[in-house]
N, C-alpha and C. Protein backbone atom coordinates (compact mmCIF):
# COMPACT_ATOMS: atom_id res chain seq x y z
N UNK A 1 57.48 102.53 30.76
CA UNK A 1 57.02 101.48 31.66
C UNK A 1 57.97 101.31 32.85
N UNK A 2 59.09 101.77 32.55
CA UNK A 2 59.92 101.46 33.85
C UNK A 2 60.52 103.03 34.47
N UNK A 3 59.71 103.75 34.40
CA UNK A 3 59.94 104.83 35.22
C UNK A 3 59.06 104.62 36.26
N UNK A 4 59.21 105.70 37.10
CA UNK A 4 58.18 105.68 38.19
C UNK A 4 56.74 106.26 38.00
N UNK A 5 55.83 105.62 39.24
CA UNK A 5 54.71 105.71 38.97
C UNK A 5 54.29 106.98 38.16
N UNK A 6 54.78 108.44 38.83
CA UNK A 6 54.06 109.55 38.92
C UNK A 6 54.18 110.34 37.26
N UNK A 7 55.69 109.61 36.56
CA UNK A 7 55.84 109.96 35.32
C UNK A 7 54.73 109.07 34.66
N UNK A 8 54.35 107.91 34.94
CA UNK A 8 53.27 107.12 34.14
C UNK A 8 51.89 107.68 33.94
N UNK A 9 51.82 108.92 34.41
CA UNK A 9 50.57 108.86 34.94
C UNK A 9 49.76 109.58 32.88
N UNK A 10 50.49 110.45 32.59
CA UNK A 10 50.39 110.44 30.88
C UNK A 10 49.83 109.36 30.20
N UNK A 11 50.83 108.36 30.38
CA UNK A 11 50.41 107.36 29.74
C UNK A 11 49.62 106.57 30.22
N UNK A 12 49.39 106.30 31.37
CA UNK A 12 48.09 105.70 32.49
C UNK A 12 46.56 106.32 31.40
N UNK A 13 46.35 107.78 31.32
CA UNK A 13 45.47 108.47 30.70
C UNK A 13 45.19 107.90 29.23
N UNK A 14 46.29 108.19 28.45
CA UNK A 14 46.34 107.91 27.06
C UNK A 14 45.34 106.47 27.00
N UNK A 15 46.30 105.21 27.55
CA UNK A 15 46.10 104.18 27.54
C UNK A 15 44.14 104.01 27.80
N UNK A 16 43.99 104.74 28.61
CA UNK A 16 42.69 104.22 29.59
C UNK A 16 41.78 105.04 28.25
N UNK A 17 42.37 105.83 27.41
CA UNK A 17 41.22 106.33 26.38
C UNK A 17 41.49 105.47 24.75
N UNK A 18 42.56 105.14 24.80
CA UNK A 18 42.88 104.52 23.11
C UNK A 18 42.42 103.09 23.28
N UNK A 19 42.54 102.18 24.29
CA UNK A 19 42.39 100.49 24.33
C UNK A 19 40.80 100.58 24.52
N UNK A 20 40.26 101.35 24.95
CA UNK A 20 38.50 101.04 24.40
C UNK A 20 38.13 101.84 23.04
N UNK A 21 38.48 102.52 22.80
CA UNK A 21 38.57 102.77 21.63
C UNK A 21 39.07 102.11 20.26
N UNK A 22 40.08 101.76 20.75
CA UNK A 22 40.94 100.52 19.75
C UNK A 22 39.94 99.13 19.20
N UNK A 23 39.39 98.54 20.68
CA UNK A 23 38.59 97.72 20.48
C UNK A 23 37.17 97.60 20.30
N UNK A 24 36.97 99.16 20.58
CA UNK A 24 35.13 98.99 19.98
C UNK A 24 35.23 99.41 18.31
N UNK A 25 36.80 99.88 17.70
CA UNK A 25 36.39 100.44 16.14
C UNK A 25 36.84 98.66 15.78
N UNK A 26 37.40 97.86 16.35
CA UNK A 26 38.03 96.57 15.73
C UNK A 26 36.48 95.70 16.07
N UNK A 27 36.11 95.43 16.83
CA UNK A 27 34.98 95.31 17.11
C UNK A 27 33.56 95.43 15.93
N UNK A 28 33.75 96.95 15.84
CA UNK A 28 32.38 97.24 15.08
C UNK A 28 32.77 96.96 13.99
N UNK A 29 33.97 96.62 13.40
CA UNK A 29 34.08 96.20 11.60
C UNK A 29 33.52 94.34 12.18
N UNK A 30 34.03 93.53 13.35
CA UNK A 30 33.70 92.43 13.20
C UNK A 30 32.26 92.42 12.79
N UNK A 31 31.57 92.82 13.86
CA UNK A 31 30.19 92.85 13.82
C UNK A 31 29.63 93.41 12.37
N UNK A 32 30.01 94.37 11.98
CA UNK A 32 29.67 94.59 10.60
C UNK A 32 29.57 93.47 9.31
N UNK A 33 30.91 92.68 8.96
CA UNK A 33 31.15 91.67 8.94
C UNK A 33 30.33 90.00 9.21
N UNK A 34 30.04 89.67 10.67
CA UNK A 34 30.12 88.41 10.77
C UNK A 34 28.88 88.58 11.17
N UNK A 35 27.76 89.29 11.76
CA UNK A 35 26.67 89.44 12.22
C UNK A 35 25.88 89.74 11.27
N UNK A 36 24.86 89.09 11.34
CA UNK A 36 23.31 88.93 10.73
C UNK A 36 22.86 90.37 10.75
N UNK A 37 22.44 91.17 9.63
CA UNK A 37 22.10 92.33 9.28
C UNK A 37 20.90 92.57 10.64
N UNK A 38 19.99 91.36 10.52
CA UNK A 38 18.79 91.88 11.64
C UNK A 38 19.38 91.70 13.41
N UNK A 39 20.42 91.05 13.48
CA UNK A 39 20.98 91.40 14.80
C UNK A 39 22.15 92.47 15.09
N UNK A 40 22.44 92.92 13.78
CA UNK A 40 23.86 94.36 13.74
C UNK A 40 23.45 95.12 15.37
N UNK A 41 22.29 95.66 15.33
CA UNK A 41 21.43 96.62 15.93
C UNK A 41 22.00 96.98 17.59
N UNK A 42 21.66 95.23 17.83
CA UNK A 42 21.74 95.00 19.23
C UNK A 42 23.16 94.27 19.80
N UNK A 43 23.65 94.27 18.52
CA UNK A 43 25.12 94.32 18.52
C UNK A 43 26.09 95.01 19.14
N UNK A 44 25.51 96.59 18.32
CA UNK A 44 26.41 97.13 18.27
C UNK A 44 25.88 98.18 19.61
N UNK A 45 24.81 97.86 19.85
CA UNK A 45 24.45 98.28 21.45
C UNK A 45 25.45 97.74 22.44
N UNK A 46 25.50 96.38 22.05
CA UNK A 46 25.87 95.85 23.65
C UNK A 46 27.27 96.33 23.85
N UNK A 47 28.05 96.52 21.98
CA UNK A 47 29.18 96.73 22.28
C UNK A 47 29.49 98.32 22.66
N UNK A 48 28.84 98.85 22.43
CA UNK A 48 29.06 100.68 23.01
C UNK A 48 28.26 100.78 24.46
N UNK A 49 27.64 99.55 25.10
CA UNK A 49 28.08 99.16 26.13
C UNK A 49 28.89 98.75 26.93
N UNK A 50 29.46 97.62 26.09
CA UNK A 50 30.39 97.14 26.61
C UNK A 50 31.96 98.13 26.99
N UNK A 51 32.04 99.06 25.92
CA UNK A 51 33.32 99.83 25.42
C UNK A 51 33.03 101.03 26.69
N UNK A 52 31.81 101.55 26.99
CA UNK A 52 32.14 102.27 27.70
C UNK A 52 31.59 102.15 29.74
N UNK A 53 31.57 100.65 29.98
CA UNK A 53 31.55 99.80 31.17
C UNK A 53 33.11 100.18 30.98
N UNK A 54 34.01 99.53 30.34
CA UNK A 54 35.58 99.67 30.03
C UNK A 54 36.10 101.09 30.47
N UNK A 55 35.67 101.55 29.65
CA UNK A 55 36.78 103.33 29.83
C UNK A 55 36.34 103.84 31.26
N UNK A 56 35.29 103.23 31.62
CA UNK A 56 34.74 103.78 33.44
C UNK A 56 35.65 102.50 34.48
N UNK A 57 36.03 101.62 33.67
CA UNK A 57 36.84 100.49 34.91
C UNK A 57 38.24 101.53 34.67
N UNK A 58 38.96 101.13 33.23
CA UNK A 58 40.21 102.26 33.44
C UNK A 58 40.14 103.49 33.84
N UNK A 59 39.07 104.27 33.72
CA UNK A 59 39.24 105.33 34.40
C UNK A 59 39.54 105.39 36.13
N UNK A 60 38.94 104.67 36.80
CA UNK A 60 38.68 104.22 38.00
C UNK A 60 40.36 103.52 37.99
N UNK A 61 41.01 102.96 37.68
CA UNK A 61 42.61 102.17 37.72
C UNK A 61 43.05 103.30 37.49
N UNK A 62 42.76 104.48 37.13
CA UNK A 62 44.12 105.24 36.81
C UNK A 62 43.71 106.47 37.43
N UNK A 63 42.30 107.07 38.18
CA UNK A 63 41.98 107.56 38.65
C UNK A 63 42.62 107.60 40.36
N UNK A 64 41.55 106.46 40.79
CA UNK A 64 41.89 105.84 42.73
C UNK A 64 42.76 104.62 42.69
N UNK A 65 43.61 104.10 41.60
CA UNK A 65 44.02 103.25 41.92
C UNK A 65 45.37 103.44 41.37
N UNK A 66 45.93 102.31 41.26
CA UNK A 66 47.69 102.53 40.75
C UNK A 66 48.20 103.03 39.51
N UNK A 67 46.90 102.67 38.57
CA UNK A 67 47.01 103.19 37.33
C UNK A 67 47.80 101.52 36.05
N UNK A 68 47.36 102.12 34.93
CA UNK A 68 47.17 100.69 34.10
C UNK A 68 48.96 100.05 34.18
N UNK A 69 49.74 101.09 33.74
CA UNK A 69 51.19 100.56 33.61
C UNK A 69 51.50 99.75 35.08
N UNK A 70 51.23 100.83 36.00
CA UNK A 70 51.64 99.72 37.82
C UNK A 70 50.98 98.68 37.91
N UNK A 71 49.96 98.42 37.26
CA UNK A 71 48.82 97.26 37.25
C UNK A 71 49.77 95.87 36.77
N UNK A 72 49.90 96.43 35.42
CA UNK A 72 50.93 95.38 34.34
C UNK A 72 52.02 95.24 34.93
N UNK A 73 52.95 96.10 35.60
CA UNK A 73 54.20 95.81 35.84
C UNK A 73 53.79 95.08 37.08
N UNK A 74 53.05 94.86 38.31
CA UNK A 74 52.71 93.95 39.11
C UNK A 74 52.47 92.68 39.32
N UNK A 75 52.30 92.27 37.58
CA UNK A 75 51.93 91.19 37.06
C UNK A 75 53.61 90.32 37.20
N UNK A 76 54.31 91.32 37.11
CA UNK A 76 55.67 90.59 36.81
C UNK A 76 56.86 90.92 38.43
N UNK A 77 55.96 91.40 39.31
CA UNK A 77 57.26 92.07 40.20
C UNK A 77 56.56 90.63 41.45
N UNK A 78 57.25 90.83 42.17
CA UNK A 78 57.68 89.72 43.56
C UNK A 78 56.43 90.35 44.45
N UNK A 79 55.69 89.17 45.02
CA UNK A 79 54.58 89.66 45.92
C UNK A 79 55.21 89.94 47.35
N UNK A 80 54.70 91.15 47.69
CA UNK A 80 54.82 91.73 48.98
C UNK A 80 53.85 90.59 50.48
N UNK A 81 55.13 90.76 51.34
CA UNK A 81 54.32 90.10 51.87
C UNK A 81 53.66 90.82 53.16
């Protein structure tokens, strides 16, 4: 995280494929779980919707843009003026 951008760019990738992934398998046990057998269906649609709206935004941040780590560390650095 505190190297420079161009070494991040590995982990920019990694990141932008494991955190939708992470959260559509944590996800589909909820829904498995807490959702009504006759709504699972459209559940688990919206969420392999939802999961891959996601991996096309990070792709796009780590693609044309600064990438996920410069994103986060921006959160914490001094605004340019």
């Amino acid at each position: 995280m505190l190297a420079p951008s161009t070494m991040n760019v590995p982990v920019d990738l990694a990141l932008g494929v494991i955190l939708p992934f992470h959260g559509h398998v944590g996800m589909n046990y909820i829904i498995g779980d807490y959702v009504p057998r006759a709504a699972r269906g459209v559940a688990r649609a919206a969420l392999i919707g939802t999961t891959f709206v996601t991996a096309l935004g990070l792709a796009r941040l780590n693609i044309a843009g600064p990438g996920i780590t410069t994103t986060v560390k921006s959160l914490w650095g001094k605004k340019e003026d």
